[in-house]
Protein backbone atom coordinates (compact mmCIF):
# COMPACT_ATOMS: atom_id res chain seq x y z
CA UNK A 1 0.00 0.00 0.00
CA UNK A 2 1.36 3.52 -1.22
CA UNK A 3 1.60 6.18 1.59
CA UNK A 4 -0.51 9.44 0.53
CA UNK A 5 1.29 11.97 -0.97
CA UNK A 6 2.61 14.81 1.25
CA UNK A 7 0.36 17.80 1.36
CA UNK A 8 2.09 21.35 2.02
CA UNK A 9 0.04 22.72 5.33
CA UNK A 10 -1.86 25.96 4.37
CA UNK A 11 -1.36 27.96 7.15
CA UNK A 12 -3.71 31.48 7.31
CA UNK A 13 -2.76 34.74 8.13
CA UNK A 14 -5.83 36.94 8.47
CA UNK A 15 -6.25 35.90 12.62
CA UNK A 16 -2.34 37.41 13.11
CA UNK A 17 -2.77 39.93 10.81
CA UNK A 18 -6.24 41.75 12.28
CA UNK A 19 -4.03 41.08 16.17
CA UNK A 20 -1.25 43.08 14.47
CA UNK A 21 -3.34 45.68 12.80
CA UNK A 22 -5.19 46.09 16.68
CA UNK A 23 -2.02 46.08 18.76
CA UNK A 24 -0.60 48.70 16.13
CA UNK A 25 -3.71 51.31 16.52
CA UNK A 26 -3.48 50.71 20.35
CA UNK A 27 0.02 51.76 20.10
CA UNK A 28 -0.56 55.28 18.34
CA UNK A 29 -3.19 55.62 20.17
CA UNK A 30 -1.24 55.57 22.92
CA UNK A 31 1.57 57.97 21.31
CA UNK A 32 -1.28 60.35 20.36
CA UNK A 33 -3.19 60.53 23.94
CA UNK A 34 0.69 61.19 25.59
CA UNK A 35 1.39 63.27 23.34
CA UNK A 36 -1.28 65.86 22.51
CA UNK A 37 -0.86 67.64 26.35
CA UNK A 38 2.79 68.51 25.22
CA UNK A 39 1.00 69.99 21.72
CA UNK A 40 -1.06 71.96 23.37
CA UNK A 41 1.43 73.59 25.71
CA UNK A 42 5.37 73.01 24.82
CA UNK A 43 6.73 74.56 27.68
CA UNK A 44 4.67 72.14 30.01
CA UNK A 45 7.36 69.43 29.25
CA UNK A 46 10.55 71.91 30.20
CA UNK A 47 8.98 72.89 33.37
CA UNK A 48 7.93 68.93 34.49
CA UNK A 49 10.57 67.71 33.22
CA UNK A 50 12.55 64.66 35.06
CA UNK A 51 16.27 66.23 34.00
CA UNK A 52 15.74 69.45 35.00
CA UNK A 53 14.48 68.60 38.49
CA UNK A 54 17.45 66.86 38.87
CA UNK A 55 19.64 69.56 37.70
CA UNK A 56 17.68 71.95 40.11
CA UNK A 57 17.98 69.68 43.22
CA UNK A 58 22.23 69.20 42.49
CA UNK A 59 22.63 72.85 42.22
CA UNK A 60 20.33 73.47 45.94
CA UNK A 61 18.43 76.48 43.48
CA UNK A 62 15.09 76.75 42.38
CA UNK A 63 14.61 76.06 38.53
CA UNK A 64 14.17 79.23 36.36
CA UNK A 65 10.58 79.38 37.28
CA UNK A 66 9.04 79.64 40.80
CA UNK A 67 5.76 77.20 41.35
CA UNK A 68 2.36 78.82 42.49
CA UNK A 69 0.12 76.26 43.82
CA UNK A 70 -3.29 75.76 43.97
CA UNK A 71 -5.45 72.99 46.16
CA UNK A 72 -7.87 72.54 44.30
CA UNK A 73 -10.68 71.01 46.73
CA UNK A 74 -14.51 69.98 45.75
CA UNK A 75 -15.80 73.01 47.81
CA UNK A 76 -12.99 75.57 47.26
CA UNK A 77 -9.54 76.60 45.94
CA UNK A 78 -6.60 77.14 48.14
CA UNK A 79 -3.63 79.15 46.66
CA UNK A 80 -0.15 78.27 48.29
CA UNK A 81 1.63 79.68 49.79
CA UNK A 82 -0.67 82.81 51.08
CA UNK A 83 -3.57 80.98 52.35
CA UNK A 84 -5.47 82.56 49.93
CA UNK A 85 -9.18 80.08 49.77
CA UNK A 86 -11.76 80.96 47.32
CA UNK A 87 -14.87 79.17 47.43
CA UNK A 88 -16.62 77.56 44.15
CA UNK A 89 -18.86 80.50 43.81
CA UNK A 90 -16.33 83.20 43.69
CA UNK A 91 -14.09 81.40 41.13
CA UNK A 92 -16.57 82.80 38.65
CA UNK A 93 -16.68 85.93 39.78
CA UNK A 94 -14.49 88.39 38.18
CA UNK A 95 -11.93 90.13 39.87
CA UNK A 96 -11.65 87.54 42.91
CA UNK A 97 -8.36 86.25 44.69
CA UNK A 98 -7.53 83.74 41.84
CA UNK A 99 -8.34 85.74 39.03
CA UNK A 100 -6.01 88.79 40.47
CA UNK A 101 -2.95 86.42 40.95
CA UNK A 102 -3.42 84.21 37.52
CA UNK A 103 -3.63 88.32 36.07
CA UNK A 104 -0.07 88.49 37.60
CA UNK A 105 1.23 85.06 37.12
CA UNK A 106 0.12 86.15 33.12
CA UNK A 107 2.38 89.19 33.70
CA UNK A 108 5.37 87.26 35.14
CA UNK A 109 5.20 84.56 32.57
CA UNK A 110 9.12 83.98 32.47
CA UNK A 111 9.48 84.30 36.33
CA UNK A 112 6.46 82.43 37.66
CA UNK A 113 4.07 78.90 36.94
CA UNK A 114 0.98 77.48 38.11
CA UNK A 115 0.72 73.86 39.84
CA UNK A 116 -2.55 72.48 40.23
CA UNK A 117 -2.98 69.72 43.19
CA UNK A 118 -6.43 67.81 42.28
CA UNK A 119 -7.88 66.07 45.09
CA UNK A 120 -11.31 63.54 44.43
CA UNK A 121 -14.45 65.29 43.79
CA UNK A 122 -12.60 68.44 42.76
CA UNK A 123 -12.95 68.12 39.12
CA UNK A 124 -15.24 70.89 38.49
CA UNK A 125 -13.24 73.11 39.67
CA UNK A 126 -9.75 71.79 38.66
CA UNK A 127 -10.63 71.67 34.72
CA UNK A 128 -12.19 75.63 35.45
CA UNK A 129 -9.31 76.45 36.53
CA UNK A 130 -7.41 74.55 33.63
CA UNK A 131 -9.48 76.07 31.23
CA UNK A 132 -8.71 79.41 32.12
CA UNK A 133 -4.68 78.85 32.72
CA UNK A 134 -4.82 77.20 29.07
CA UNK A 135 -6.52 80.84 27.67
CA UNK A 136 -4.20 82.78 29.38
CA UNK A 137 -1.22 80.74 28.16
CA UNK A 138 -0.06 79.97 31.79
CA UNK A 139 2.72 77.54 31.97
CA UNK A 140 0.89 75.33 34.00
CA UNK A 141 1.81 71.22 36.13
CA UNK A 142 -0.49 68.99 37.80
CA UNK A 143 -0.33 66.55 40.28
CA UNK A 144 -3.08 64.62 42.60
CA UNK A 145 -3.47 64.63 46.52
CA UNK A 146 -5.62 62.14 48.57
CA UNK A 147 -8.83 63.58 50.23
CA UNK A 148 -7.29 63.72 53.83
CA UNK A 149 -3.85 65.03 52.75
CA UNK A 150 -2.79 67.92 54.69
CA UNK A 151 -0.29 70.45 52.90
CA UNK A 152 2.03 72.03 55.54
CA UNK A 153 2.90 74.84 53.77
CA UNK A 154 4.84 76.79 56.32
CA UNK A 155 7.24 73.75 56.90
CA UNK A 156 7.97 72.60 53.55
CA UNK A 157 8.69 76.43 52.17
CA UNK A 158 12.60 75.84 53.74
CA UNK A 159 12.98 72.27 51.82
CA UNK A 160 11.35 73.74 48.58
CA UNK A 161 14.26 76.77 48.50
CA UNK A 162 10.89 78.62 47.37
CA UNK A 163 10.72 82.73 47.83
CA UNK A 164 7.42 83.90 48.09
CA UNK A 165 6.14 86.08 45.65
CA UNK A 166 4.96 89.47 46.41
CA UNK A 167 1.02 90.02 45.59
């Protein structure tokens, strides 16, 4: 009895080519989404970036630009250092605490930048306040707090090498 001739396997593609084509798009994607905050504001990657901070903490001097804070809470926003809080309602208002020193922060541009600390439920008034740094064309940082954090402000001034600004 002959043995059956030897058949060459057909092997298909399309399954490994559609997983490529998906882990390709979730790649850009993922270029495009990092990307876009630099687009929108260049300078935002000079003043977070990792190298610089480093170069600023060897030399024991502040960076270029001197950080402004503000604690941004569901209820309120808290500019540091100053004290300054300005509740939900007057953030609107024109002419209020925030509005005078992002006026002045505009002003200083080369000397002076805006961090905003989010904390949960403070969205509202974090991506106001983004809104309106972004149409002044405030350099501006972010970084998030937990609820019960408590910012001593007076202590950590010394570490920071921070001068306050006069309003």
């Amino acid at each position: 009895m002959r043995r059956p001739p030897k058949r060459e396997a057909k092997i298909e593609m399309t399954p490994f080519l559609d997983s490529l084509v998906i882990m390709m798009s979730l790649i850009c994607l993922v270029l495009v989404v990092m990307i876009m905050p630099v687009i929108q504001n260049p300078q935002q990657y000079k003043v977070l970036s990792f190298s610089q901070l480093v170069k600023a903490m060897q030399r024991k001097t502040p960076a270029g630009l001197q950080p402004v804070y503000i604690d941004c809470h569901p209820d309120r926003a808290v500019v540091l250092p100053g004290d300054i809080s300005v509740s939900v309602q007057d953030i609107l208002l024109h002419g209020n605490p925030i509005d005078r020193l992002l006026a002045r922060i505009q002003a200083n541009a080369d000397k002076e930048y805006v961090v905003l600390l989010a904390r949960p439920g403070s969205f509202a008034v974090y991506r106001h306040l983004r809104k309106e740094l972004i149409r002044r064309g405030i350099v501006a940082g972010s970084d998030v707090l937990p609820s019960n954090a408590v910012l001593d402000w007076k202590k950590e001034i010394k570490e920071l090498n921070i001068h306050l600004p006069e309003t």
